[in-house]
N, C-alpha and C. Protein backbone atom coordinates (compact mmCIF):
# COMPACT_ATOMS: atom_id res chain seq x y z
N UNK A 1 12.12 9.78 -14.92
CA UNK A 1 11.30 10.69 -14.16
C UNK A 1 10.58 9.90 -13.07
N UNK A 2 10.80 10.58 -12.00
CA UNK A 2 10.42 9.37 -10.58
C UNK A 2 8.85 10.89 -10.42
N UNK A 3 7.49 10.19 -10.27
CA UNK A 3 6.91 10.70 -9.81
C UNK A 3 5.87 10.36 -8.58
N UNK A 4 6.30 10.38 -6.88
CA UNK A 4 5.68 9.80 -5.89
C UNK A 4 5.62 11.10 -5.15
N UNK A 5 4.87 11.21 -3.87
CA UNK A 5 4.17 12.29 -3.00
C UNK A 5 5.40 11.93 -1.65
N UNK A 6 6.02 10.67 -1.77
CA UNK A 6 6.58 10.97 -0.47
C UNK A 6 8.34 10.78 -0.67
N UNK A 7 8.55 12.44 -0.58
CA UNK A 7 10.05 12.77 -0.34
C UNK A 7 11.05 11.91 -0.29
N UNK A 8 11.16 11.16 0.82
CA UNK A 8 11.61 9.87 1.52
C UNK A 8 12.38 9.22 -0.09
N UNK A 9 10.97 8.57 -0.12
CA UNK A 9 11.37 7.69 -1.44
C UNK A 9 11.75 7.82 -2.78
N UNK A 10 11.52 9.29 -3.35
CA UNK A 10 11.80 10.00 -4.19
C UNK A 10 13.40 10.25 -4.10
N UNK A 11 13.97 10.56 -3.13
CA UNK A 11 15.20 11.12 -2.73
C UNK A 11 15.96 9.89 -2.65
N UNK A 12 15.59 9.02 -2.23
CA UNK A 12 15.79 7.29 -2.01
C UNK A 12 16.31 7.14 -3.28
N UNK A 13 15.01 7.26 -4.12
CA UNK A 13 15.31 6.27 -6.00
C UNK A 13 16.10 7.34 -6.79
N UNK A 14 16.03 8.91 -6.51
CA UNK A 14 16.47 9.37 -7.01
C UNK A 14 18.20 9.57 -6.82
N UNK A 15 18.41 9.30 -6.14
CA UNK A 15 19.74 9.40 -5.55
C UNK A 15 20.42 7.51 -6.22
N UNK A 16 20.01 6.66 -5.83
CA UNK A 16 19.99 5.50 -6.33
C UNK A 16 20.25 5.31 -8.37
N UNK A 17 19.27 5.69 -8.92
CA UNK A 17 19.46 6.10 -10.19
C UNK A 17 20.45 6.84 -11.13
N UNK A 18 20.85 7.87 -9.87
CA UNK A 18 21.82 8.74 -10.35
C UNK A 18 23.19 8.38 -10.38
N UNK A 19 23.29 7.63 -9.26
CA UNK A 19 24.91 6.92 -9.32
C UNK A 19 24.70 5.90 -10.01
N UNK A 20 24.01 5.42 -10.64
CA UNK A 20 23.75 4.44 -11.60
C UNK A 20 23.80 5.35 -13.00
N UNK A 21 23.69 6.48 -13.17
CA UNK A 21 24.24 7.27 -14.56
C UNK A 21 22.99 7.60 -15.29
N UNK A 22 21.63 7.84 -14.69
CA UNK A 22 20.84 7.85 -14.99
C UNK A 22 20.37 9.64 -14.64
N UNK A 23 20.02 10.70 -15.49
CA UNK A 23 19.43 12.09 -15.71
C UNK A 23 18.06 11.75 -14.92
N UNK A 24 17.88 12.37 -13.89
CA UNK A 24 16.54 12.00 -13.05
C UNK A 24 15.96 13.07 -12.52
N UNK A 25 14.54 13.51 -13.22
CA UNK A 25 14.10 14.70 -13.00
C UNK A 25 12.09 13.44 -11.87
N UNK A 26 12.29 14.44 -10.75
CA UNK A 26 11.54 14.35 -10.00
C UNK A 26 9.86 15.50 -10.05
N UNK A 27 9.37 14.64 -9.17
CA UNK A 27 8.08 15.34 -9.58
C UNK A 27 7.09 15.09 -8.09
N UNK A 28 6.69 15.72 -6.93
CA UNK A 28 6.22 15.29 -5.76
C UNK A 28 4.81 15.50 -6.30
N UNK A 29 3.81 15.67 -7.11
CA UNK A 29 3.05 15.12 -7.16
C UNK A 29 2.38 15.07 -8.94
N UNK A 30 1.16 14.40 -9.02
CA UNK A 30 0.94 14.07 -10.80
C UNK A 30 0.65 15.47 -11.24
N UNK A 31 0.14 16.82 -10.42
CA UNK A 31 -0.01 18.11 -11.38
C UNK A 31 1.29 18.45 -11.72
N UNK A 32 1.93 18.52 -10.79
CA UNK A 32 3.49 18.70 -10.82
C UNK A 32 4.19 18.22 -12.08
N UNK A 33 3.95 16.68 -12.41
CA UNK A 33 4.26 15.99 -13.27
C UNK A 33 4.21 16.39 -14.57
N UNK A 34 2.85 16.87 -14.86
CA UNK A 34 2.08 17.15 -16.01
C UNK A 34 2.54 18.10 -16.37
N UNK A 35 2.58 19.54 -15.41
CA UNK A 35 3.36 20.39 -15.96
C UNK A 35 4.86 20.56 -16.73
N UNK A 36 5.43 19.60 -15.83
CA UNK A 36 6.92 19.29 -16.30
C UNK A 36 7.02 18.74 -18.25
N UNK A 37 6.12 17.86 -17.93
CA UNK A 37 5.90 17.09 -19.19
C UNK A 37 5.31 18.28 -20.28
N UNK A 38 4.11 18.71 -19.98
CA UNK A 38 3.73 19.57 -20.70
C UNK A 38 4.64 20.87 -21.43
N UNK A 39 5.74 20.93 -20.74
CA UNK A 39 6.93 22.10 -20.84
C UNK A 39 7.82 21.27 -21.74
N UNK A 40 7.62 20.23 -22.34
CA UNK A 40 7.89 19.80 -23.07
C UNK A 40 9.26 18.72 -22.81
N UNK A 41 8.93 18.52 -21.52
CA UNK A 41 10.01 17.71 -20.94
C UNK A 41 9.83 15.74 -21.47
N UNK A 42 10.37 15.31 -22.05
CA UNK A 42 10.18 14.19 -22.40
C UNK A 42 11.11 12.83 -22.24
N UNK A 43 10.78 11.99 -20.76
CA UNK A 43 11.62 10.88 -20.21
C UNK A 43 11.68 9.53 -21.58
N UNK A 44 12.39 9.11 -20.91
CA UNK A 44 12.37 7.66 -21.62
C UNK A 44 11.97 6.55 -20.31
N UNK A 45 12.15 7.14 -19.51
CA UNK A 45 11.37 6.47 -18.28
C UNK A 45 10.67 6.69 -16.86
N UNK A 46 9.59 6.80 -17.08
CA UNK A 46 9.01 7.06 -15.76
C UNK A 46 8.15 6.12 -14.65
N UNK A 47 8.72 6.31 -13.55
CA UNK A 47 8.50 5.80 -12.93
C UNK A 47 7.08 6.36 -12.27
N UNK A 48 6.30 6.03 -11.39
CA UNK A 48 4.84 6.76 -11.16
C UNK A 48 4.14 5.71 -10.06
N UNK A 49 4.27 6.54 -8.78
CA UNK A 49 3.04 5.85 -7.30
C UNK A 49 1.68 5.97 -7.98
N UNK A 50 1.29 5.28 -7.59
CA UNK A 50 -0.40 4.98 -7.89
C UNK A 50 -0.85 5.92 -7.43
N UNK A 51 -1.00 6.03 -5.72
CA UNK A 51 -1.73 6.64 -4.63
C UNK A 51 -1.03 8.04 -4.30
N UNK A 52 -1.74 8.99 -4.84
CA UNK A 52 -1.38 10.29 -4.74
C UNK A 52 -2.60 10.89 -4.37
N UNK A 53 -2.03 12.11 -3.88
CA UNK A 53 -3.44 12.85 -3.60
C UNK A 53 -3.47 13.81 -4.82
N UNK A 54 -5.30 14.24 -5.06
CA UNK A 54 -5.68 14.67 -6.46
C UNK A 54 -5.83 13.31 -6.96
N UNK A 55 -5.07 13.66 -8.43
CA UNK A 55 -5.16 13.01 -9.32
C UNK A 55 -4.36 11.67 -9.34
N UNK A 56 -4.66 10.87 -9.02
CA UNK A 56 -3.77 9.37 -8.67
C UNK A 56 -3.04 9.21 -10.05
N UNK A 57 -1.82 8.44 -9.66
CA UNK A 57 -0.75 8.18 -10.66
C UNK A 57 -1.46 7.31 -12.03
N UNK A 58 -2.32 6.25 -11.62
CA UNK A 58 -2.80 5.81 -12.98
C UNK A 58 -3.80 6.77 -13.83
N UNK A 59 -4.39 7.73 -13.57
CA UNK A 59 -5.09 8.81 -14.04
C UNK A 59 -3.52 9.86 -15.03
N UNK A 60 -2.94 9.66 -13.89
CA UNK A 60 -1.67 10.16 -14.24
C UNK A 60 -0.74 9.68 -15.81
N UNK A 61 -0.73 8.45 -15.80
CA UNK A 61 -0.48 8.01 -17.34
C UNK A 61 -1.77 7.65 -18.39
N UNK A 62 -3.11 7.70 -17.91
CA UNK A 62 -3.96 8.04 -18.40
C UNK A 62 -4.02 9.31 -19.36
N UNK A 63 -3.38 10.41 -18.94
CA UNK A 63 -3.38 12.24 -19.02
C UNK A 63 -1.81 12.04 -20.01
N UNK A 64 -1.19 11.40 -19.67
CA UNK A 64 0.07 11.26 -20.66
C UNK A 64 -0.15 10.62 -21.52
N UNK A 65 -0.76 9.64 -21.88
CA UNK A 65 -1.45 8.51 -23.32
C UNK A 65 -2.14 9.27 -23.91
N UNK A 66 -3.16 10.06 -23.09
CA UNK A 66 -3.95 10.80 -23.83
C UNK A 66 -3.32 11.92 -24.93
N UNK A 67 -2.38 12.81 -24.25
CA UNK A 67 -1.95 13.60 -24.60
C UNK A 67 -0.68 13.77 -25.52
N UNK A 68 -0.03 12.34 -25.79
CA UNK A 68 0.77 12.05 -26.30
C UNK A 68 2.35 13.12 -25.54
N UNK A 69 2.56 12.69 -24.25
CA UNK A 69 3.12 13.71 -23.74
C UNK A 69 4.65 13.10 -23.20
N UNK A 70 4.50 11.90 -23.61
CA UNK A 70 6.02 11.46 -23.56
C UNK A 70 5.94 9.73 -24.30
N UNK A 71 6.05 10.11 -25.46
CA UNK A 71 5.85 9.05 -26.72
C UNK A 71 7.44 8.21 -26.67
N UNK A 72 6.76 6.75 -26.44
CA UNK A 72 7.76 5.76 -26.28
C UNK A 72 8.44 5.95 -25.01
N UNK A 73 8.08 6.64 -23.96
CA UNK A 73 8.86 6.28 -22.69
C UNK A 73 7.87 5.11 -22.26
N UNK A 74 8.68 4.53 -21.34
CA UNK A 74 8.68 3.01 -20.67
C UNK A 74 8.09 3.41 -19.38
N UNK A 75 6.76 3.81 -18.96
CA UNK A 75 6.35 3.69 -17.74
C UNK A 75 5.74 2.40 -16.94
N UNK A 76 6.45 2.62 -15.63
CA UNK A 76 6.24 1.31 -14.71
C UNK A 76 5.71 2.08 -14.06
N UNK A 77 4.71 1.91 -13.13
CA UNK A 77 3.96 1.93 -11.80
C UNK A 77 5.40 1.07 -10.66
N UNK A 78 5.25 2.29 -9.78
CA UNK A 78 6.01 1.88 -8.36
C UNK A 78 5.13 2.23 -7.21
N UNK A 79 4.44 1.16 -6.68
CA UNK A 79 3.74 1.35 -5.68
C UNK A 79 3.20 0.43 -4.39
N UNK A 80 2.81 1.08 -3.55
CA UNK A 80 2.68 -0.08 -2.35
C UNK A 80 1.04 -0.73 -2.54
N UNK A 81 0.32 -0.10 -3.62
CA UNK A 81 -0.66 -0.85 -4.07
C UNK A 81 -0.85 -1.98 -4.85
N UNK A 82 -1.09 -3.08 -4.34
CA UNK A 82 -1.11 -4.07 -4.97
C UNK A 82 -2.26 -4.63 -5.58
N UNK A 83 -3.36 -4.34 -5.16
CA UNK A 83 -4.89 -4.67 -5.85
C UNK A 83 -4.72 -4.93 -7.53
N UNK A 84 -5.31 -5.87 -7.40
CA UNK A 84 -5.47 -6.49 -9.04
C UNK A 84 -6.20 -5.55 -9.93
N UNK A 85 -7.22 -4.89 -9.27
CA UNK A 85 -7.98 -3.53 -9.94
C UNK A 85 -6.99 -2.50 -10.56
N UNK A 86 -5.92 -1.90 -9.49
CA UNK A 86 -5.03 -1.17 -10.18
C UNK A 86 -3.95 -1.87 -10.92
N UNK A 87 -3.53 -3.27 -10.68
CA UNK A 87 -2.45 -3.89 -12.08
C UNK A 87 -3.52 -4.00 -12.94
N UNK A 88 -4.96 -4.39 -12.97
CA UNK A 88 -5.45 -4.43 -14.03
C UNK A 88 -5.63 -3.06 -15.31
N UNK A 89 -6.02 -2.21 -14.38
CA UNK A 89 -6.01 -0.80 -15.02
C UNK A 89 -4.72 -0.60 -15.54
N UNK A 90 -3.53 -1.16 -14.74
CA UNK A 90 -2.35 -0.20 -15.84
C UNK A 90 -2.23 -1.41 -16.67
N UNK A 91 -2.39 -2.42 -16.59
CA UNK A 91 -1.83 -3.12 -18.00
C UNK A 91 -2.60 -2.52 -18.83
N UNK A 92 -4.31 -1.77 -19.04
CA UNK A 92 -4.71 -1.62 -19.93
C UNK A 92 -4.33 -0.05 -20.38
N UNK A 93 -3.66 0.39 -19.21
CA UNK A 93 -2.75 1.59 -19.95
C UNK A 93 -1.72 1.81 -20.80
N UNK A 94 -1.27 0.40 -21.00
CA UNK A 94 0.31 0.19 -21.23
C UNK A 94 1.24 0.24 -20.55
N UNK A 95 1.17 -0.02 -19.37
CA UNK A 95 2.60 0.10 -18.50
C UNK A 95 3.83 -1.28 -18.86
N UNK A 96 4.92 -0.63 -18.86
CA UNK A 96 5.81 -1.72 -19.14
C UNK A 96 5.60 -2.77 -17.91
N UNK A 97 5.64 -2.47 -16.58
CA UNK A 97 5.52 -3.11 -14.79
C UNK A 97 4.87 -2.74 -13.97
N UNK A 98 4.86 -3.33 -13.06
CA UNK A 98 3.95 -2.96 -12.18
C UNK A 98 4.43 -3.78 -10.62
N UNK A 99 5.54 -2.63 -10.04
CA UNK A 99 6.33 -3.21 -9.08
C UNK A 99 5.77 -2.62 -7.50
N UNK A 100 5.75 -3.53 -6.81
CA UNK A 100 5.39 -3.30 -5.32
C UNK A 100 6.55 -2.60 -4.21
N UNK A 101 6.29 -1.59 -4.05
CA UNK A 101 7.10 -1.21 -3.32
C UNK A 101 7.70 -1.98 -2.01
N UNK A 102 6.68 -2.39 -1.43
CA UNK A 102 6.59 -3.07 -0.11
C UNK A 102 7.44 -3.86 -0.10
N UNK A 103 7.54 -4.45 -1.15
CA UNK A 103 8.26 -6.14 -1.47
C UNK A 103 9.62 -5.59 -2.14
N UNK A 104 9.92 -4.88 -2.58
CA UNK A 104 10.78 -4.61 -3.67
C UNK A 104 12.83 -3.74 -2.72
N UNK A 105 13.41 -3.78 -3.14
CA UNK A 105 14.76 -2.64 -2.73
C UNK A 105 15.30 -1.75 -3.78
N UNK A 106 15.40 -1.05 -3.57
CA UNK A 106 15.77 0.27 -4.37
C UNK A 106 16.95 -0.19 -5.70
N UNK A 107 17.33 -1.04 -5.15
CA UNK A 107 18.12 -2.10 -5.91
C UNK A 107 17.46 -3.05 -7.13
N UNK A 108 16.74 -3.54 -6.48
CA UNK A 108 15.47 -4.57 -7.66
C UNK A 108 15.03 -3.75 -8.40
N UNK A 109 14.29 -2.32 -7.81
CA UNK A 109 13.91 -1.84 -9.19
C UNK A 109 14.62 -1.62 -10.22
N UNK A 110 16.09 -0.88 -9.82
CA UNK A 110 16.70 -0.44 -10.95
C UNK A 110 17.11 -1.55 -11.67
N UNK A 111 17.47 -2.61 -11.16
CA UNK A 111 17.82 -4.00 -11.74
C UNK A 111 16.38 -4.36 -12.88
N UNK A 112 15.44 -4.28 -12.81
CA UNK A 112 14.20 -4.55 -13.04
C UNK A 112 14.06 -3.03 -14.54
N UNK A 113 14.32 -1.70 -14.17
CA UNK A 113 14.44 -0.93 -15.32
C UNK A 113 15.37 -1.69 -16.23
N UNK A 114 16.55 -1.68 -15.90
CA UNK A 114 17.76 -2.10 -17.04
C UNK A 114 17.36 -3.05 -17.83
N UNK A 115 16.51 -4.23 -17.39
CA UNK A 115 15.97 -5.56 -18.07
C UNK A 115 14.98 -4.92 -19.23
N UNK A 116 13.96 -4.38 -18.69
CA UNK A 116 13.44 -3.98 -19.26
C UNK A 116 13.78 -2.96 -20.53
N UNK A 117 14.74 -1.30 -20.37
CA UNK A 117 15.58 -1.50 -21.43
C UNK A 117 16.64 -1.90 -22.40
N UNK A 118 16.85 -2.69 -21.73
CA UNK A 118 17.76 -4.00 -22.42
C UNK A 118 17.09 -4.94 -23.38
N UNK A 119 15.60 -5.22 -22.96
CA UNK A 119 14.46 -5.51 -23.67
C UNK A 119 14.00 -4.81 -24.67
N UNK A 120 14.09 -3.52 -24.51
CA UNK A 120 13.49 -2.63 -25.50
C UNK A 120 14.35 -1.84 -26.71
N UNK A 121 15.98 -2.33 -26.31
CA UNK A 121 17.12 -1.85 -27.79
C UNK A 121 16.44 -3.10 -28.60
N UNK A 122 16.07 -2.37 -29.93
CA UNK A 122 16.13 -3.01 -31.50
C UNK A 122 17.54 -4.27 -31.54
């Protein structure tokens, strides 16, 4: 589940993911998100921009921890925010990463998911 505010990049990773064999349900912003989730939709991985308008993406897996609303998915933060304030906040959310958009290719991330569940098979 890719959840960012700008189209562009959503359509970018989502399209990217998919020819990679990956079920990729999108979300343009975190109410959006919540609802999806709340409908009982449950990823094994979501991806999530920090900087949204409303409710910012780390509030955003804040509202999913809380709520137990997608138990054992692997959320990374994908964002062009880099401040140590917000990696600090999501490590204490549990985020599996915490990847910079700026720096990063649509390529690295997904390279960067796979490790990570490749990491996470028993």
């Amino acid at each position: 589940m890719f959840v960012d505010d700008d189209k562009f990049l959503m359509d970018m990773y989502s399209t990217k993911f998919s020819k990679a064999g990956y079920e990729v349900k999108a979300a343009d912003s975190t109410e959006t998100a919540l609802k999806i989730l709340r409908d009982s939709y449950v990823p094994d991985i979501m991806l999530v921009d920090v900087v949204m308008p409303g409710m910012d993406g780390l509030d955003l897996v804040a509202a999913v921890r809380r709520e137990k609303l997608a138990p054992g998915a692997i959320i990374i933060m994908l964002s062009n925010q880099g401040a140590s304030e917000d990696i600090e906040r999501a490590k204490k959310l549990g985020v599996e990463s915490y990847i910079v958009k700026a720096t990063t290719i649509p390529s690295d991330v997904l390279k960067e998911v796979e490790e990570i569940l490749a990491n996470k098979k028993p």
